[in-house]
N, C-alpha and C. Protein backbone atom coordinates (compact mmCIF):
# COMPACT_ATOMS: atom_id res chain seq x y z
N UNK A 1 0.85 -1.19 0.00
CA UNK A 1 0.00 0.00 0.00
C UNK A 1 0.90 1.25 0.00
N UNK A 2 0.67 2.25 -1.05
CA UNK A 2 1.43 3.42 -0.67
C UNK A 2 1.06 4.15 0.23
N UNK A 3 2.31 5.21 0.58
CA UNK A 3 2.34 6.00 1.70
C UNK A 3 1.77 7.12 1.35
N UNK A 4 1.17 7.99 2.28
CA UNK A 4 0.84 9.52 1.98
C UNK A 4 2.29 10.38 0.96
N UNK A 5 3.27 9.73 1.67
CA UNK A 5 4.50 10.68 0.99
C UNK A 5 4.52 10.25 -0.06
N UNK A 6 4.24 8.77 -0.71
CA UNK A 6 4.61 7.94 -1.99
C UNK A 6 3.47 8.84 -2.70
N UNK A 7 2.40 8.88 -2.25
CA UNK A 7 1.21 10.03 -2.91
C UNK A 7 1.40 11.70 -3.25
N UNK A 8 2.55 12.18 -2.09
CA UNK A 8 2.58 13.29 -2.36
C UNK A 8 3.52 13.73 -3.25
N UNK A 9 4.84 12.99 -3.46
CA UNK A 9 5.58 13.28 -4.42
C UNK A 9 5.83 12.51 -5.68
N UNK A 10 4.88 11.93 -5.84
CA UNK A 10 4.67 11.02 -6.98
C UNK A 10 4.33 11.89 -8.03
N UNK A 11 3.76 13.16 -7.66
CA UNK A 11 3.74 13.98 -9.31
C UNK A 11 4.72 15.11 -9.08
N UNK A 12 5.85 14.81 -8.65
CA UNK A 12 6.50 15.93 -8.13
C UNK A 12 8.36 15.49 -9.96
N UNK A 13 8.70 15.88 -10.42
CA UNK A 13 9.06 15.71 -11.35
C UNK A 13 10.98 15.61 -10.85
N UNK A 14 11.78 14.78 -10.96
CA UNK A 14 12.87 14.37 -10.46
C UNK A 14 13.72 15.55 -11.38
N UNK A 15 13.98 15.47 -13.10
CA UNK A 15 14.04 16.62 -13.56
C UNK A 15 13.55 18.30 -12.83
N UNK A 16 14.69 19.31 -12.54
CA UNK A 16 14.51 20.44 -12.29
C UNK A 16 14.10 21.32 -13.28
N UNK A 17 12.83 21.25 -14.07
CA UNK A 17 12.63 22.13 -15.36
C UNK A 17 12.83 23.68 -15.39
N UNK A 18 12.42 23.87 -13.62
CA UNK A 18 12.43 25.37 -13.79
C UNK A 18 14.19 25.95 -13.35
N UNK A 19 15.01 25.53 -13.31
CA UNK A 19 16.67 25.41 -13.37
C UNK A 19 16.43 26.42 -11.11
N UNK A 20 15.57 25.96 -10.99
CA UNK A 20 15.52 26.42 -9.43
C UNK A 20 16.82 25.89 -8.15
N UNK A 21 17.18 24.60 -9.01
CA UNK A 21 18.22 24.25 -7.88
C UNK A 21 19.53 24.40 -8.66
N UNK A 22 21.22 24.64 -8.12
CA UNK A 22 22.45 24.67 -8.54
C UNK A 22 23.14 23.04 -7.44
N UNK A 23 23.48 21.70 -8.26
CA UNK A 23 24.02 21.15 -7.37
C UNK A 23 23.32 20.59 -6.00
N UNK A 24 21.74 20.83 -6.00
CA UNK A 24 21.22 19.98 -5.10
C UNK A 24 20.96 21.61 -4.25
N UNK A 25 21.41 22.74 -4.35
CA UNK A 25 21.01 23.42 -3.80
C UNK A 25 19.71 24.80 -3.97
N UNK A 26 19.00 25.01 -3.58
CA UNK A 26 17.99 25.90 -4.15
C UNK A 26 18.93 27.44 -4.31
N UNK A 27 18.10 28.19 -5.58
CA UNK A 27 18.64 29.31 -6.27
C UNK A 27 17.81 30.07 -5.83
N UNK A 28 17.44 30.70 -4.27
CA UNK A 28 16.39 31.51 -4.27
C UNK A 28 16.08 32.73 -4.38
N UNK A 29 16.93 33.49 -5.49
CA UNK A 29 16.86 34.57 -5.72
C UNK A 29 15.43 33.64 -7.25
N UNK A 30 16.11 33.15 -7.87
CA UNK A 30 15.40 32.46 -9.08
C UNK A 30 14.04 32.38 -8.90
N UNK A 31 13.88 31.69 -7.40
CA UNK A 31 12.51 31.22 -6.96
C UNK A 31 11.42 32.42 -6.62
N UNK A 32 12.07 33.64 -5.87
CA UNK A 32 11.82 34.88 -5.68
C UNK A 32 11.26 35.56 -6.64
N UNK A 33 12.01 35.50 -8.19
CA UNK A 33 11.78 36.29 -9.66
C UNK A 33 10.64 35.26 -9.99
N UNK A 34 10.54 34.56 -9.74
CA UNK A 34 9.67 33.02 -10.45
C UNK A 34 7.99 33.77 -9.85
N UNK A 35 8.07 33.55 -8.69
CA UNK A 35 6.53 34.15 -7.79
C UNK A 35 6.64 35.29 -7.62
N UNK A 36 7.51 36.16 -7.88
CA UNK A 36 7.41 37.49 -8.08
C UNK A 36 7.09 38.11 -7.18
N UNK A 37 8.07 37.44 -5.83
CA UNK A 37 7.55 38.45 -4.39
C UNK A 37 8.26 39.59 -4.31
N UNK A 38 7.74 40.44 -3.71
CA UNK A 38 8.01 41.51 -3.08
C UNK A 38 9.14 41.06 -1.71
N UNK A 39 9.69 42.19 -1.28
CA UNK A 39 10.71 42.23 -0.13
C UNK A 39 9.58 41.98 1.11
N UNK A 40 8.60 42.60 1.09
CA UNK A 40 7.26 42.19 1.90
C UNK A 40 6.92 40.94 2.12
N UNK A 41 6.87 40.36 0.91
CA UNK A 41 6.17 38.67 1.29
C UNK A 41 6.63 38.10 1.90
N UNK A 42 8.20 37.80 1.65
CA UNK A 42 9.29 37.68 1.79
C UNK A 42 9.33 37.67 3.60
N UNK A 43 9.63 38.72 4.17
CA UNK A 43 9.86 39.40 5.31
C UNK A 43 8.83 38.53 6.20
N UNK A 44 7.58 38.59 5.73
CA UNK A 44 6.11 37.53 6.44
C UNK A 44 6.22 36.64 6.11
N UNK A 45 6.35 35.98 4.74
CA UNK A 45 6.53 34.43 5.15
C UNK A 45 7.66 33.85 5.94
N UNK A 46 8.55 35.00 5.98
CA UNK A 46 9.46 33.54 7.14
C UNK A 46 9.58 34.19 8.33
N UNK A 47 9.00 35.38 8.55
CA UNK A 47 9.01 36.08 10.07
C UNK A 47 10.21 36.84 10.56
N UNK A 48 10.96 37.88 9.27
CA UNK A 48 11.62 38.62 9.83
C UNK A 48 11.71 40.01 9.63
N UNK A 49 12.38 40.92 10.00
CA UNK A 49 12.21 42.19 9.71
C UNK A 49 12.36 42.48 7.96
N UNK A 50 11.69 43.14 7.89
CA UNK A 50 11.91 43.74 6.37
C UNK A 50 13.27 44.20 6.20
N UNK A 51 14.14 44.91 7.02
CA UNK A 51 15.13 45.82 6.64
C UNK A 51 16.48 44.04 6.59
N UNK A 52 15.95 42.89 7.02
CA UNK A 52 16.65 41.79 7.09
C UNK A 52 16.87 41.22 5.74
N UNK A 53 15.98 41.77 5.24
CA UNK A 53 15.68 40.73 3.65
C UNK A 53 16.26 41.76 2.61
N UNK A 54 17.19 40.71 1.95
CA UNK A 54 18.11 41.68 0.81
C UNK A 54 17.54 41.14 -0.58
C-alpha cells in the first residue's frame, strides 16, 4: 500500500525544469523572480524584519 508521501511526491518531477536548484542546492533569488515576491512577502513568510531581507 502506498504511503501519503509515496502520494505526495509522486507527481513531483525528479528533472529540475524550472533550473531552481544549482548542485542539489535551491537558487532563491530564481525562486523569488519566479513568484514574483516583493521584499514584503518575503519578510512575512518567514518572520523577519523587512530591513533583514536583501
Amino acid at each position: 500500500m502506498p504511503t501519503v508521501e509515496q502520494d505526495l511526491f509522486s507527481t513531483v518531477p525528479k528533472k529540475d525544469y524550472l533550473d531552481f536548484f544549482e548542485k542539489e542546492k535551491p537558487q532563491y533569488n530564481k525562486i523569488v523572480d519566479f513568484l514574483e515576491f516583493k521584499k514584503e512577502d518575503i519578510s512575512k513568510a518567514v518572520g523577519v524584519p523587512l530591513s533583514s531581507v536583501r
